[in-house]
Protein backbone atom coordinates (compact mmCIF):
# COMPACT_ATOMS: atom_id res chain seq x y z
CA UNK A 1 29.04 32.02 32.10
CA UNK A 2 30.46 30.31 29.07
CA UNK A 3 33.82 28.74 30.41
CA UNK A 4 33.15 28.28 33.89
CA UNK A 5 37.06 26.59 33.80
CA UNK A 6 38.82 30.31 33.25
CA UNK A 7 37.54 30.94 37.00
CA UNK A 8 37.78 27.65 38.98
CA UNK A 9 33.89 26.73 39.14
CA UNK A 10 34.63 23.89 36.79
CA UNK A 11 37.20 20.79 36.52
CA UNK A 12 35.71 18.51 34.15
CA UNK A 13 38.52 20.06 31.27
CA UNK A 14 41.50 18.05 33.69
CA UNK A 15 42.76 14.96 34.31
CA UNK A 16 44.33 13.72 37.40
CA UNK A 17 48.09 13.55 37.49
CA UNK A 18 47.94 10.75 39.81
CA UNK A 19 46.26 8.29 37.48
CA UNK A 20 48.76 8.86 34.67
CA UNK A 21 52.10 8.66 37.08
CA UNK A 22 52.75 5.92 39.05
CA UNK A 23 52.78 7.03 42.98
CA UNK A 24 51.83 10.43 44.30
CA UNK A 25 53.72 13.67 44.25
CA UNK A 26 51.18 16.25 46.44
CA UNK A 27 49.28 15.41 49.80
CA UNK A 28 46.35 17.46 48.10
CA UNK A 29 44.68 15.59 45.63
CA UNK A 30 43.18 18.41 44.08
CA UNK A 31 46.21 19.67 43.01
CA UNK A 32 47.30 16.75 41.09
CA UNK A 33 44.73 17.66 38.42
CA UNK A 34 45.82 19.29 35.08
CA UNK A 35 44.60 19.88 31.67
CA UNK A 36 45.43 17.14 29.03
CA UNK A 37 47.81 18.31 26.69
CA UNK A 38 49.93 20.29 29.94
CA UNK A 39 50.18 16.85 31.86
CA UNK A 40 51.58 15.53 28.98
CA UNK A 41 54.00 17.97 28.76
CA UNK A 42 55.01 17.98 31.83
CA UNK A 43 56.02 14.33 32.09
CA UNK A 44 58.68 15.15 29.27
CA UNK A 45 59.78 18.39 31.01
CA UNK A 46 60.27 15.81 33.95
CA UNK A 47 62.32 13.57 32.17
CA UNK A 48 64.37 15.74 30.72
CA UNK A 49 65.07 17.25 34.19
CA UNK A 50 65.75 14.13 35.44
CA UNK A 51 68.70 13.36 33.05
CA UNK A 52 70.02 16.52 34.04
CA UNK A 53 69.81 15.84 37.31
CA UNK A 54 66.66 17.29 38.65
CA UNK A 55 63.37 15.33 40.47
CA UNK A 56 60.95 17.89 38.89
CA UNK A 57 58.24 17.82 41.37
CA UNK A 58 54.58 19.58 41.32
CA UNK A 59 53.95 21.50 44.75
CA UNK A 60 50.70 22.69 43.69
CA UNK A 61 49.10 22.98 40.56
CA UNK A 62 44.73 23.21 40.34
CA UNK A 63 43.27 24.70 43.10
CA UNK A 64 39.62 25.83 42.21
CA UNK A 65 37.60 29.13 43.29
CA UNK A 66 36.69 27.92 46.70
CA UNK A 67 40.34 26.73 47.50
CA UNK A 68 41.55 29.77 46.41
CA UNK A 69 38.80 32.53 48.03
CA UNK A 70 40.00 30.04 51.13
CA UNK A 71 43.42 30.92 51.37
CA UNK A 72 42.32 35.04 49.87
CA UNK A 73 40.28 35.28 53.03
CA UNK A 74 42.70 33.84 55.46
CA UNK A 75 45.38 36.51 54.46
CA UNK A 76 42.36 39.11 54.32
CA UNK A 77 41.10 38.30 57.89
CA UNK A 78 44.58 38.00 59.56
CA UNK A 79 44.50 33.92 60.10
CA UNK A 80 47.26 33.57 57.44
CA UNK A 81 50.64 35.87 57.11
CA UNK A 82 51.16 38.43 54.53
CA UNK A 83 54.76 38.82 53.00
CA UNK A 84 56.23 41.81 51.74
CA UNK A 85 57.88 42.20 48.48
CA UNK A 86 61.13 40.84 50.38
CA UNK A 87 58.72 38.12 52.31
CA UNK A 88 58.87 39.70 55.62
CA UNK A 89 55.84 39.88 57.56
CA UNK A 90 53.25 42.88 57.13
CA UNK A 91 51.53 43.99 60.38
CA UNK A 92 47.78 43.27 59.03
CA UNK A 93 45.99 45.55 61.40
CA UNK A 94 47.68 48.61 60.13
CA UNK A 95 46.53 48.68 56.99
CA UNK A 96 43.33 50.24 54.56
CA UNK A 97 41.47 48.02 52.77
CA UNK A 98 42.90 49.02 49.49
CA UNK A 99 46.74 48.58 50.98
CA UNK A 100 45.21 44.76 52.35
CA UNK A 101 43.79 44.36 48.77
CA UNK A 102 47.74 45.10 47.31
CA UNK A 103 49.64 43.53 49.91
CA UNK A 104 47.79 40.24 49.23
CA UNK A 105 48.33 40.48 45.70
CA UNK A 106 51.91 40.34 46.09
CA UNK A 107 51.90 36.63 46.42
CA UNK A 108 48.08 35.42 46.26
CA UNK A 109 45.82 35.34 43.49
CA UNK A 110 42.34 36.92 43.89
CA UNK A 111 39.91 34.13 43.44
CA UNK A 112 38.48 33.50 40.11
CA UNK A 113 41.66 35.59 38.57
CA UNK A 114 44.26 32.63 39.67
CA UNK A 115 45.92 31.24 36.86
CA UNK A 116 46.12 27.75 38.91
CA UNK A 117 42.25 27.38 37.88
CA UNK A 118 43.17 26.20 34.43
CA UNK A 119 44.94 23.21 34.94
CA UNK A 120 47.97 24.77 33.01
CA UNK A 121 50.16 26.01 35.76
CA UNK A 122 52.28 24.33 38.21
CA UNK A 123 54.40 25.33 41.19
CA UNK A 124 57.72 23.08 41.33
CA UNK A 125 60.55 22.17 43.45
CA UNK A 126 63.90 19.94 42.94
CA UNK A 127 62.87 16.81 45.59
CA UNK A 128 66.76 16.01 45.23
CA UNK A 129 67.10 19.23 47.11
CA UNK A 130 63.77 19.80 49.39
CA UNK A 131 61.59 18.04 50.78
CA UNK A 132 57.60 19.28 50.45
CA UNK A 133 57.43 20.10 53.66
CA UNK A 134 60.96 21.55 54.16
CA UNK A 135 59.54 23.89 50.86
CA UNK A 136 57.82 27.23 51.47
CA UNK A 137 58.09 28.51 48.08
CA UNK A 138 59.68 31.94 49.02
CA UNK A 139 62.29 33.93 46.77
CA UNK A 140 65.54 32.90 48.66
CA UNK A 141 64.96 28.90 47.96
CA UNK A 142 64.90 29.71 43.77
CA UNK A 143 67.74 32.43 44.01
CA UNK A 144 71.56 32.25 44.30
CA UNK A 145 72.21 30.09 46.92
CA UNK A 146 69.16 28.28 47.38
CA UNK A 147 68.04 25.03 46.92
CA UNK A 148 66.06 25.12 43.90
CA UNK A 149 68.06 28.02 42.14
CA UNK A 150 69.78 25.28 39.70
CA UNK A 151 66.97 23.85 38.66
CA UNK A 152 65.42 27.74 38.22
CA UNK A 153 67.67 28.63 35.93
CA UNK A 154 67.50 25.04 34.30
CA UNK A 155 63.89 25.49 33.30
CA UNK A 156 64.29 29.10 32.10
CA UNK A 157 66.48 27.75 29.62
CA UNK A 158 65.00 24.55 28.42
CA UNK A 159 61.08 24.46 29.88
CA UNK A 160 60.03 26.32 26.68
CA UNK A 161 61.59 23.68 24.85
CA UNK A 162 58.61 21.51 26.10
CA UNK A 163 55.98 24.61 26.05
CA UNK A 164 56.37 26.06 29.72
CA UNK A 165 57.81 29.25 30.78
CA UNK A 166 57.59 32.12 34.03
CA UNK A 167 54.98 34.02 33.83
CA UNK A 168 55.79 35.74 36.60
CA UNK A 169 59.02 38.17 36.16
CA UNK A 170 60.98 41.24 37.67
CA UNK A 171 59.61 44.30 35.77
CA UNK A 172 57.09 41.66 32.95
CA UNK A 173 53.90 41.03 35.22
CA UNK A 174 51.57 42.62 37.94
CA UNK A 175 52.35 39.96 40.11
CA UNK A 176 55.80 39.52 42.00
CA UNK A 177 58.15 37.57 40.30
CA UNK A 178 57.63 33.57 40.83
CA UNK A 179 60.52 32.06 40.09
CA UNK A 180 58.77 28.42 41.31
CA UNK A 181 55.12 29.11 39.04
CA UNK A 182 55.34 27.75 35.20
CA UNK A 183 52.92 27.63 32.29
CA UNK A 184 52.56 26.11 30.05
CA UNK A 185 51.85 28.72 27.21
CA UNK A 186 50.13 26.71 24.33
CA UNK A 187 46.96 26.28 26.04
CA UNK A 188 47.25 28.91 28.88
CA UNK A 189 47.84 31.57 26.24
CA UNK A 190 44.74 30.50 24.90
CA UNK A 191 42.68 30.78 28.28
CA UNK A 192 44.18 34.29 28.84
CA UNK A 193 42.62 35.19 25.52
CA UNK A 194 39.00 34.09 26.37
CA UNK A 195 39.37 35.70 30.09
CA UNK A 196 36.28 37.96 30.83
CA UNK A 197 36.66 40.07 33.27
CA UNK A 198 32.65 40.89 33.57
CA UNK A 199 32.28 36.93 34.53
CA UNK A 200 34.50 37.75 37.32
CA UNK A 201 32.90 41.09 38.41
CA UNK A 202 29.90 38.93 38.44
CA UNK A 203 31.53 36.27 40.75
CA UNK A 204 32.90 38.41 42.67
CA UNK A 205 29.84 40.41 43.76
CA UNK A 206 27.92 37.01 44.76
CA UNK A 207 30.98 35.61 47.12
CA UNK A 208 31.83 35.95 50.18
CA UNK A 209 35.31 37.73 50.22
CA UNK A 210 36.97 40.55 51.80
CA UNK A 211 37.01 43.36 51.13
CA UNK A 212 34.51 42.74 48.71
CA UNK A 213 33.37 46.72 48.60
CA UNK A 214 37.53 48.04 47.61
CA UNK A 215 38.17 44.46 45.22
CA UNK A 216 34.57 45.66 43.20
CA UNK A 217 35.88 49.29 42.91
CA UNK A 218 39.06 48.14 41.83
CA UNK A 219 38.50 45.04 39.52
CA UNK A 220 38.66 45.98 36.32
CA UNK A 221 41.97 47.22 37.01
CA UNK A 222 43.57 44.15 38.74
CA UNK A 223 42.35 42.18 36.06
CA UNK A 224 44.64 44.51 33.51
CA UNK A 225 47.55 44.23 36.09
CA UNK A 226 47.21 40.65 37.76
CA UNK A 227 45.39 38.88 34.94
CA UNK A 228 46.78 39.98 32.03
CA UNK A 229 49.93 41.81 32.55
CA UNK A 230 52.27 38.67 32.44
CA UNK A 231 55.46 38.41 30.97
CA UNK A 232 55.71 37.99 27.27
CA UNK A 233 55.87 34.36 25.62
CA UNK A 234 58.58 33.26 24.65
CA UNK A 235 60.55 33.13 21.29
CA UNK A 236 61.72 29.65 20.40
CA UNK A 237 64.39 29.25 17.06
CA UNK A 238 62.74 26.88 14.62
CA UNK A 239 64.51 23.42 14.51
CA UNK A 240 66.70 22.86 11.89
């Protein structure tokens, strides 16, 4: 496998967060790893939110394969909720393997296909508005209303400004829209690009996941509609 980093077997591309910002902003070290040139993004994105009011604040960013087959397998095995498109609770034991396989995808990543294994993507939250653990990064907390929903619409407008954007949008991606999830696009754009999905078929067929027989059938496919089916970059106006 040539870039073991595309599918979370490798971290040695990141730095950690933690050693370049004074104090700590996730009770999961892990997660406070990122690649280089997105951490340093990200602490201007965070300024500039601050002077506009916001305490930008990383709930999750890296989580590698294991982490993420980890929380894959909960949902698959019923130790962990699954959420509907309107993130109400699925009855697990009524469904086929194929209909567990989509319902998980709704909100979860399939291991080794999670764009949280590059380092470039970050889940956030306004801490003026939240608290960590108050967050449970659902729809209703970035929409009308809700807590975060300012500082949503905040970083559609200015995060590509500083190279980040959704990835996840109504009607633009495979996955649900994630109004929380930003990328940032210089360097994950470039990852997407080198993604093989024959690596993963590979990975796949060694691990221990369920249900590994429907995810094999299937893979090449959610790798079109989960991997690279995201919504398009954006297009910034040259500076004057």
């Amino acid at each position: 496998m040539a870039q073991p980093q595309l599918y979370g077997l490798s971290a040695t591309h990141l730095v950690d967060f933690e050693a370049n910002v004074k104090g700590s902003i996730n009770d999961y070290r892990e997660s406070l790893l990122l690649e280089p040139r997105t951490l340093k993004a990200f602490l201007s994105l965070k300024q500039a939110a601050l002077i506009a009011g916001f305490d930008l604040c990383i709930c999750s960013a890296y989580r590698n394969f294991d982490r993420q087959l980890a929380i894959w397998n909960a949902k698959a095995r019923g130790q962990r909720a699954l959420l509907d498109n309107n993130s109400q609770p699925i009855v697990h034991e009524n469904l086929s393997p194929d209909e567990l396989i989509d319902a998980i995808l709704l909100w979860s990543a399939l291991p080794g296909a999670s764009r949280h294994h590059w380092g470039t993507d970050l889940d956030v939250y306004d801490a003026n508005k939240i608290t960590k653990a108050e967050l449970q990064l659902v729809s209703h907390e970035y929409q009308l209303g809700g807590p975060c929903y300012a500082l949503a619409q905040w970083l559609s407008l200015h995060g590509p400004e500083y190279g980040f954007y959704f990835p996840y949008q109504a009607g633009l991606s495979g996955v649900s829209p994630e109004p929380w999830h930003i990328s940032y696009f210089p360097v994950a754009a470039c990852y997407l690009a080198d993604y093989d999905s024959h690596d993963l078929i590979q990975l796949i067929a060694q691990s221990d996941i369920s249900p590994k027989a429907a995810l094999l059938a299937r893979l090449s496919d959610i790798v079109d509609s989960h991997v690279r089916f995201v919504a398009p970059l954006p297009v910034l106006d040259p500076k004057p």
